[in-house]
N, C-alpha and C. Protein backbone atom coordinates (compact mmCIF):
# COMPACT_ATOMS: atom_id res chain seq x y z
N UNK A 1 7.32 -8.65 4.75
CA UNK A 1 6.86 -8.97 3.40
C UNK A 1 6.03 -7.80 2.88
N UNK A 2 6.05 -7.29 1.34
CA UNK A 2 5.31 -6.32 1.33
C UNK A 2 5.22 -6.63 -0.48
N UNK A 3 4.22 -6.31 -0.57
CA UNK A 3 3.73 -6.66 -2.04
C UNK A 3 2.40 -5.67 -1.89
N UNK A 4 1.85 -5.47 -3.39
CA UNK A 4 1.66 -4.36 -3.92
C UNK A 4 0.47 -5.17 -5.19
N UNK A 5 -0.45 -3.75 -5.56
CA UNK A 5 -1.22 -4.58 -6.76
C UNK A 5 -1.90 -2.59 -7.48
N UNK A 6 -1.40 -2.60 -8.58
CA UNK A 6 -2.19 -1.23 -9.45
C UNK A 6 -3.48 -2.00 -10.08
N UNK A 7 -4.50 -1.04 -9.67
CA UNK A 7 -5.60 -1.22 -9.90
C UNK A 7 -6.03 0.14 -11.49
N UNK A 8 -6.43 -0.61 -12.45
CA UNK A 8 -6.37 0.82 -13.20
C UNK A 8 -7.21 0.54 -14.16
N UNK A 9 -8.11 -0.37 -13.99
CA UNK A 9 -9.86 -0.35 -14.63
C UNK A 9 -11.13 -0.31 -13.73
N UNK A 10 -11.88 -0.33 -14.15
CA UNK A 10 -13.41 -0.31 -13.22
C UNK A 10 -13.26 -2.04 -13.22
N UNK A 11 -12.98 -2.27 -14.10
CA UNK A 11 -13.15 -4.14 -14.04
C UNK A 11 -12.26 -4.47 -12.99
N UNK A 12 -10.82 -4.25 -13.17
CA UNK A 12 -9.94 -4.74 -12.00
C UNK A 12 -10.34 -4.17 -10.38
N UNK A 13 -10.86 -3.07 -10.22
CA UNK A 13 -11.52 -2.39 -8.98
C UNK A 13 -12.89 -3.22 -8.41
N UNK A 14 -13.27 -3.51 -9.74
CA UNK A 14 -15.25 -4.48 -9.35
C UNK A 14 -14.46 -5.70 -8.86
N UNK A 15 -13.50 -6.44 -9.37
CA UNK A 15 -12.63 -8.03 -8.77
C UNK A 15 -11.89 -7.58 -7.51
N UNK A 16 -11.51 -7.08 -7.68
CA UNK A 16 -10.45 -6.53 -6.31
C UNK A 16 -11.19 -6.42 -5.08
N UNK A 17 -12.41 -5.54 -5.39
CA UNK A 17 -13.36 -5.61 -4.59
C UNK A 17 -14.16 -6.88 -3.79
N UNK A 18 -14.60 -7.29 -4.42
CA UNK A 18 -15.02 -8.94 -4.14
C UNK A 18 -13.92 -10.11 -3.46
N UNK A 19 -12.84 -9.60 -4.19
CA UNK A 19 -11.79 -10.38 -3.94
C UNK A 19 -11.58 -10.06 -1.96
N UNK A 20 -11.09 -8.76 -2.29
CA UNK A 20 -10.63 -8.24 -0.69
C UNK A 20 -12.27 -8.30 0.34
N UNK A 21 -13.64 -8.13 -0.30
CA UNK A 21 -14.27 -8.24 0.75
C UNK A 21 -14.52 -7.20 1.94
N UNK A 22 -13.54 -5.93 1.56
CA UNK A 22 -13.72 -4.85 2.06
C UNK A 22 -14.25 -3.44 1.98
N UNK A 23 -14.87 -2.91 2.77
CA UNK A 23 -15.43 -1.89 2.41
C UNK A 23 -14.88 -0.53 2.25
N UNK A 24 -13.97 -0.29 2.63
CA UNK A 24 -13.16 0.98 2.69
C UNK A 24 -12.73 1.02 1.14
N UNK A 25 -12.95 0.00 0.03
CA UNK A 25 -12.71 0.17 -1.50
C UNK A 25 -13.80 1.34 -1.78
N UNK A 26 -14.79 0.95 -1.11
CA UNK A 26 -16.18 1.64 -1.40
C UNK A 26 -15.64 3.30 -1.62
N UNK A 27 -15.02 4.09 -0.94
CA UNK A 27 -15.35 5.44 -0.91
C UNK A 27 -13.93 5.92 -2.28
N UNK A 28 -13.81 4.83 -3.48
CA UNK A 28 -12.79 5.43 -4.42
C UNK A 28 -14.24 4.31 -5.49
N UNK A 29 -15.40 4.46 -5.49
CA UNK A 29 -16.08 3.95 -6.38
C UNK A 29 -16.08 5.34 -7.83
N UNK A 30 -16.50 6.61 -7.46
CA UNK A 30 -15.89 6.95 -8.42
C UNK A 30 -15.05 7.94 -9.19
N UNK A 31 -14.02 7.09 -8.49
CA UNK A 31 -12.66 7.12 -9.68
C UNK A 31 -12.86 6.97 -10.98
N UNK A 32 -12.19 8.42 -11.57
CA UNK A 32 -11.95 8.25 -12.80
C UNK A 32 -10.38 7.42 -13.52
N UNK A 33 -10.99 6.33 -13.50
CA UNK A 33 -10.07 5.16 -14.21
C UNK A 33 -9.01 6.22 -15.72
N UNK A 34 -9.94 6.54 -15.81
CA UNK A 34 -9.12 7.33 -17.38
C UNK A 34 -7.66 8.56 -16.76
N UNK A 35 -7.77 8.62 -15.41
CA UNK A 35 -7.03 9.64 -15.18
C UNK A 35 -6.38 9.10 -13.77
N UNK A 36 -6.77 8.57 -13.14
CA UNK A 36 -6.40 7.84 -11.97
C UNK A 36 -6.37 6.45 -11.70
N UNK A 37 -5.28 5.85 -11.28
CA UNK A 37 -5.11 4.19 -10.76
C UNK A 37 -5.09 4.26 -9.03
N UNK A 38 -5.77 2.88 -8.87
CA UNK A 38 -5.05 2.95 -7.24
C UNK A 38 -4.01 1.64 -6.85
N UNK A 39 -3.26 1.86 -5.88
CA UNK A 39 -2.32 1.16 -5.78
C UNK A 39 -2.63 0.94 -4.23
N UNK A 40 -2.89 -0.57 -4.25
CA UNK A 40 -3.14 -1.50 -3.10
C UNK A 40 -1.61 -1.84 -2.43
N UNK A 41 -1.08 -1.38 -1.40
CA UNK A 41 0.38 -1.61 -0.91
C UNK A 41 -0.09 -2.56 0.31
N UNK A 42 0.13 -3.36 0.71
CA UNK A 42 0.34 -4.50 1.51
C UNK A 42 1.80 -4.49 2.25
N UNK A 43 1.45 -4.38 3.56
CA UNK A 43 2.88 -4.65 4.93
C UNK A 43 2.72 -5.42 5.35
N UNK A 44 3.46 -6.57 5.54
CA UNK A 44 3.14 -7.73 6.90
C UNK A 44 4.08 -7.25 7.83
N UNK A 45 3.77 -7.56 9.16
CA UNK A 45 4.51 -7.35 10.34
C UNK A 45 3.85 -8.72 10.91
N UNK A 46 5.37 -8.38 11.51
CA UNK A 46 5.52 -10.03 12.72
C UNK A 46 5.18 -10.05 14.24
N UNK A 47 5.60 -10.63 14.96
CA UNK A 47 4.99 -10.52 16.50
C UNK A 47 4.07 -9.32 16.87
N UNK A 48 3.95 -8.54 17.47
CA UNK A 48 2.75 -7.56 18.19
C UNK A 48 3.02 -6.56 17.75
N UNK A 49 3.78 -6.37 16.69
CA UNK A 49 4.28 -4.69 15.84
C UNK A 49 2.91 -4.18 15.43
N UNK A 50 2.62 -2.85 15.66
CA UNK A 50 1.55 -2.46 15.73
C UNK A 50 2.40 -1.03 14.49
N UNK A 51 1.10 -0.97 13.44
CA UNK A 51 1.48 -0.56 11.74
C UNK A 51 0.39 0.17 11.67
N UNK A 52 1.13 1.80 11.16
CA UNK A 52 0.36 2.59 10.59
C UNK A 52 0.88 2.89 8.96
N UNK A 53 -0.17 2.85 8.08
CA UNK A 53 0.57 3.61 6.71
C UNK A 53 -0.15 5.15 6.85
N UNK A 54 1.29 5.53 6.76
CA UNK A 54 1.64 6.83 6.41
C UNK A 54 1.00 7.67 5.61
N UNK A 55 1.38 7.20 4.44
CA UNK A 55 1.31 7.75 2.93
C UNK A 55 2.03 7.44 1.75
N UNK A 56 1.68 7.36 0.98
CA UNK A 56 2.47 7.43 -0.67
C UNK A 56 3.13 8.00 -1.21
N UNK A 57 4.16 7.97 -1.98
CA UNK A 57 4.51 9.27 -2.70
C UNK A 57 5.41 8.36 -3.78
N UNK A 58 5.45 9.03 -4.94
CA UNK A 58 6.61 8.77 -5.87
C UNK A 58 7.60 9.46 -6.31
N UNK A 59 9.04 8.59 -6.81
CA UNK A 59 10.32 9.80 -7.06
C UNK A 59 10.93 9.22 -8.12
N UNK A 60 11.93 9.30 -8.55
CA UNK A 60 12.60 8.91 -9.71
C UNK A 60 13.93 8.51 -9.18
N UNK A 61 14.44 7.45 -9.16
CA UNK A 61 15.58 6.99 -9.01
C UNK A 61 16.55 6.78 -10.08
N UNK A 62 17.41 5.89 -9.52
CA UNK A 62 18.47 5.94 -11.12
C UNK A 62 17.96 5.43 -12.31
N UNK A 63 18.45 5.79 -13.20
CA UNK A 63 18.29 5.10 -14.76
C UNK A 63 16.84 5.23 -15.01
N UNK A 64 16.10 6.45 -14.72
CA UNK A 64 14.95 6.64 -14.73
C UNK A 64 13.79 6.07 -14.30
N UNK A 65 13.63 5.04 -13.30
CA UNK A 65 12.91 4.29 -12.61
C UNK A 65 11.87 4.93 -11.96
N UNK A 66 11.10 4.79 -11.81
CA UNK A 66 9.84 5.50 -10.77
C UNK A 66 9.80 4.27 -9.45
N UNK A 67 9.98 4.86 -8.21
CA UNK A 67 9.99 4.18 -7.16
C UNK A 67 8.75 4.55 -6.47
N UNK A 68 7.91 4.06 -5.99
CA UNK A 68 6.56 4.76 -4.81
C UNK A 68 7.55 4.48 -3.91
N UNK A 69 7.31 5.11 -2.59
CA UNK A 69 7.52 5.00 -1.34
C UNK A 69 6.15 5.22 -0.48
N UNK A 70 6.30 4.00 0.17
CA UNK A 70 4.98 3.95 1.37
C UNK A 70 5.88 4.08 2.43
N UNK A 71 5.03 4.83 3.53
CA UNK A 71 5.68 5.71 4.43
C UNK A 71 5.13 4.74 5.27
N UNK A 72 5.44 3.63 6.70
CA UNK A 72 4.55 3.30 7.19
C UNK A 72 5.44 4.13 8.72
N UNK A 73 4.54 3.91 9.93
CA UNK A 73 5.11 4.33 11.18
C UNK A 73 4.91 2.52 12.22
N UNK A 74 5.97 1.71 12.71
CA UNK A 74 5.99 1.01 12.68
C UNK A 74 6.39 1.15 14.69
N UNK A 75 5.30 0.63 15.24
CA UNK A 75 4.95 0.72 16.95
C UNK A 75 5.58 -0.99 17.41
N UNK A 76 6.85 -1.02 18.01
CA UNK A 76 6.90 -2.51 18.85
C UNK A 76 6.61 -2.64 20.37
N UNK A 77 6.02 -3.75 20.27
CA UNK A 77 5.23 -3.49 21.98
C UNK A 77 5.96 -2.97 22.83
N UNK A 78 5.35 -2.94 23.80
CA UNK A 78 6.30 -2.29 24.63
C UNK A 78 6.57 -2.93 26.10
N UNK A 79 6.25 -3.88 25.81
CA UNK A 79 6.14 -4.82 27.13
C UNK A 79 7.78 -6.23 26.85
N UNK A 80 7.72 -7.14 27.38
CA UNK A 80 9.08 -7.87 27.11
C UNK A 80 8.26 -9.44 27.37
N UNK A 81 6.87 -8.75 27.07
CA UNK A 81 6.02 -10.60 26.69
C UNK A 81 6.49 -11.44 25.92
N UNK A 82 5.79 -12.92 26.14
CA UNK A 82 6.05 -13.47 24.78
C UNK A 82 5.65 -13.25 23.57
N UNK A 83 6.49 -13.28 22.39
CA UNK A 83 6.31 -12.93 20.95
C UNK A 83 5.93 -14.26 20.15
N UNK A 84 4.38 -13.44 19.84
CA UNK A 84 3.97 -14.52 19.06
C UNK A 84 4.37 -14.45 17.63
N UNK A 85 4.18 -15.56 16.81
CA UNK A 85 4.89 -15.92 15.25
C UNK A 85 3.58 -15.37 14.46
N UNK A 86 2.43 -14.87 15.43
CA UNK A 86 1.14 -14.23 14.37
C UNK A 86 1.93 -12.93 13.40
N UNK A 87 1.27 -13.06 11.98
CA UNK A 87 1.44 -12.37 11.09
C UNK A 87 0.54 -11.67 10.76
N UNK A 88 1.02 -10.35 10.84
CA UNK A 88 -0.49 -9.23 10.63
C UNK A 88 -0.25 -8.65 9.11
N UNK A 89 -1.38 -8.32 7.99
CA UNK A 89 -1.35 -7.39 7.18
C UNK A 89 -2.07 -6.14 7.13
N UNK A 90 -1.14 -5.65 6.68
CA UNK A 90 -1.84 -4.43 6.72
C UNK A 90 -2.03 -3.61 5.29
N UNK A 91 -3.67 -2.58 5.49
CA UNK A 91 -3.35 -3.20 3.23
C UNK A 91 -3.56 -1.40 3.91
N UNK A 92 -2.82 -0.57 2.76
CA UNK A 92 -3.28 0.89 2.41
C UNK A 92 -3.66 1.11 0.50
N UNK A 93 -4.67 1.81 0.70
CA UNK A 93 -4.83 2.03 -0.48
C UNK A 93 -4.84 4.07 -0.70
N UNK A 94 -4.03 4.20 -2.28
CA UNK A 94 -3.63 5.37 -2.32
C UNK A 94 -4.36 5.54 -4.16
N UNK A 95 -4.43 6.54 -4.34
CA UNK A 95 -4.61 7.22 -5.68
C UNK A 95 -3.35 7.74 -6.11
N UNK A 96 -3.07 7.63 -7.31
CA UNK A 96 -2.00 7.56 -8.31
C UNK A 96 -2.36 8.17 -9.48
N UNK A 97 -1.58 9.09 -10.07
CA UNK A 97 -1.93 9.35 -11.25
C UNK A 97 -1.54 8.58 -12.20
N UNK A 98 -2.48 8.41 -13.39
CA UNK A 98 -2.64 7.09 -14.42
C UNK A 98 -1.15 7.19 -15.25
N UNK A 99 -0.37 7.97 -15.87
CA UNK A 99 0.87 8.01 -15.74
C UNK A 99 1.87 7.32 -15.36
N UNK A 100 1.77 8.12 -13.99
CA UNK A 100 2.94 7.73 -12.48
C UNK A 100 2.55 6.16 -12.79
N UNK A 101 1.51 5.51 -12.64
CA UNK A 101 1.38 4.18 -12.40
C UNK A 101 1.60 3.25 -13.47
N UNK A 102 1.85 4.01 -14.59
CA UNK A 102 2.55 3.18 -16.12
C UNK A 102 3.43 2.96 -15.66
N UNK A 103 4.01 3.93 -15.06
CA UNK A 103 6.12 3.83 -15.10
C UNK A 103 6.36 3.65 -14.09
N UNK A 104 5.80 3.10 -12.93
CA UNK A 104 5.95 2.48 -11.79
C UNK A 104 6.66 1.52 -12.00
N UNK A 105 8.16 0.98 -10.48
CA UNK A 105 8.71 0.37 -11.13
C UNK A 105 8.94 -0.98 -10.04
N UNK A 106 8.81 -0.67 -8.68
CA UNK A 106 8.90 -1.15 -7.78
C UNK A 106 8.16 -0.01 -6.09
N UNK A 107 7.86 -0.76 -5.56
CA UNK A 107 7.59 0.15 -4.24
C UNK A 107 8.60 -0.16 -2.97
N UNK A 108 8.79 1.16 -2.40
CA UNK A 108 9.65 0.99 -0.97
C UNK A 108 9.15 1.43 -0.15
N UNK A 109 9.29 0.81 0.64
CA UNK A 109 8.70 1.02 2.44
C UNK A 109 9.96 1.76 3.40
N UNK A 110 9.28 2.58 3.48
CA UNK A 110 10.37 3.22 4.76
C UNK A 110 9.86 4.07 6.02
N UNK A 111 10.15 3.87 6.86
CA UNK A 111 9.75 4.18 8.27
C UNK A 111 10.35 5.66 8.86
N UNK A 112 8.50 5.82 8.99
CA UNK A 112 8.82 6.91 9.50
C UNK A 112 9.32 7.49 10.20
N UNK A 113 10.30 8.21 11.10
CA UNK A 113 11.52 8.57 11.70
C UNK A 113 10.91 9.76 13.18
N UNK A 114 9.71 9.94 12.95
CA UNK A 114 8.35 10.31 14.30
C UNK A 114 9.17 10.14 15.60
């Protein structure tokens, strides 16, 4: 599952904040909103898959679309235990130029190949 949220006011960043409860928002306090958005990308992984994000990037696909791609690197145990049904998320947050993040159109996840 992977869902996504552009952040691109000081207001939506002050809620987001509170909302998520996390501190690692803290070190994009200040962002210039007028020139930069951030984009909250969310991975779930299933049984003991152990998730790194990569990185961000955006490209242009057909019919002029802007696609992000989150890069994640995706670790399955390595043992032949039992697999639990626990669901992990994993959130990355990236800076975007205020632009890029108008014409954003969808995000893709693709694994890194390491």
């Amino acid at each position: 599952q992977r869902t996504y949220t552009i952040v691109q006011t000081k207001e939506d960043y002050q809620e987001m904040k509170s909302i998520l409860k996390e501190s690692f928002l803290s070190e994009y306090k200040d962002i210039d909103f007028a020139k930069e958005s951030l984009v909250l990308c969310t991975v779930g992984a299933g049984g003991r898959d152990k998730i790194s994000l990569e990185g961000f990037c955006t490209k242009f696909e057909g019919k002029g679309k802007m696609t992000g791609i989150l890069q994640i690197n995706r670790v399955p145990p390595q043992d032949e235990g039992t697999v639990t049904a626990v669901l992990h998320s994993y959130l990355g947050v990236f800076r975007i130029n205020k632009k890029d993040a108008a014409m954003l159109d969808m995000i893709r996840v693709e694994q890194d190949s390491r």
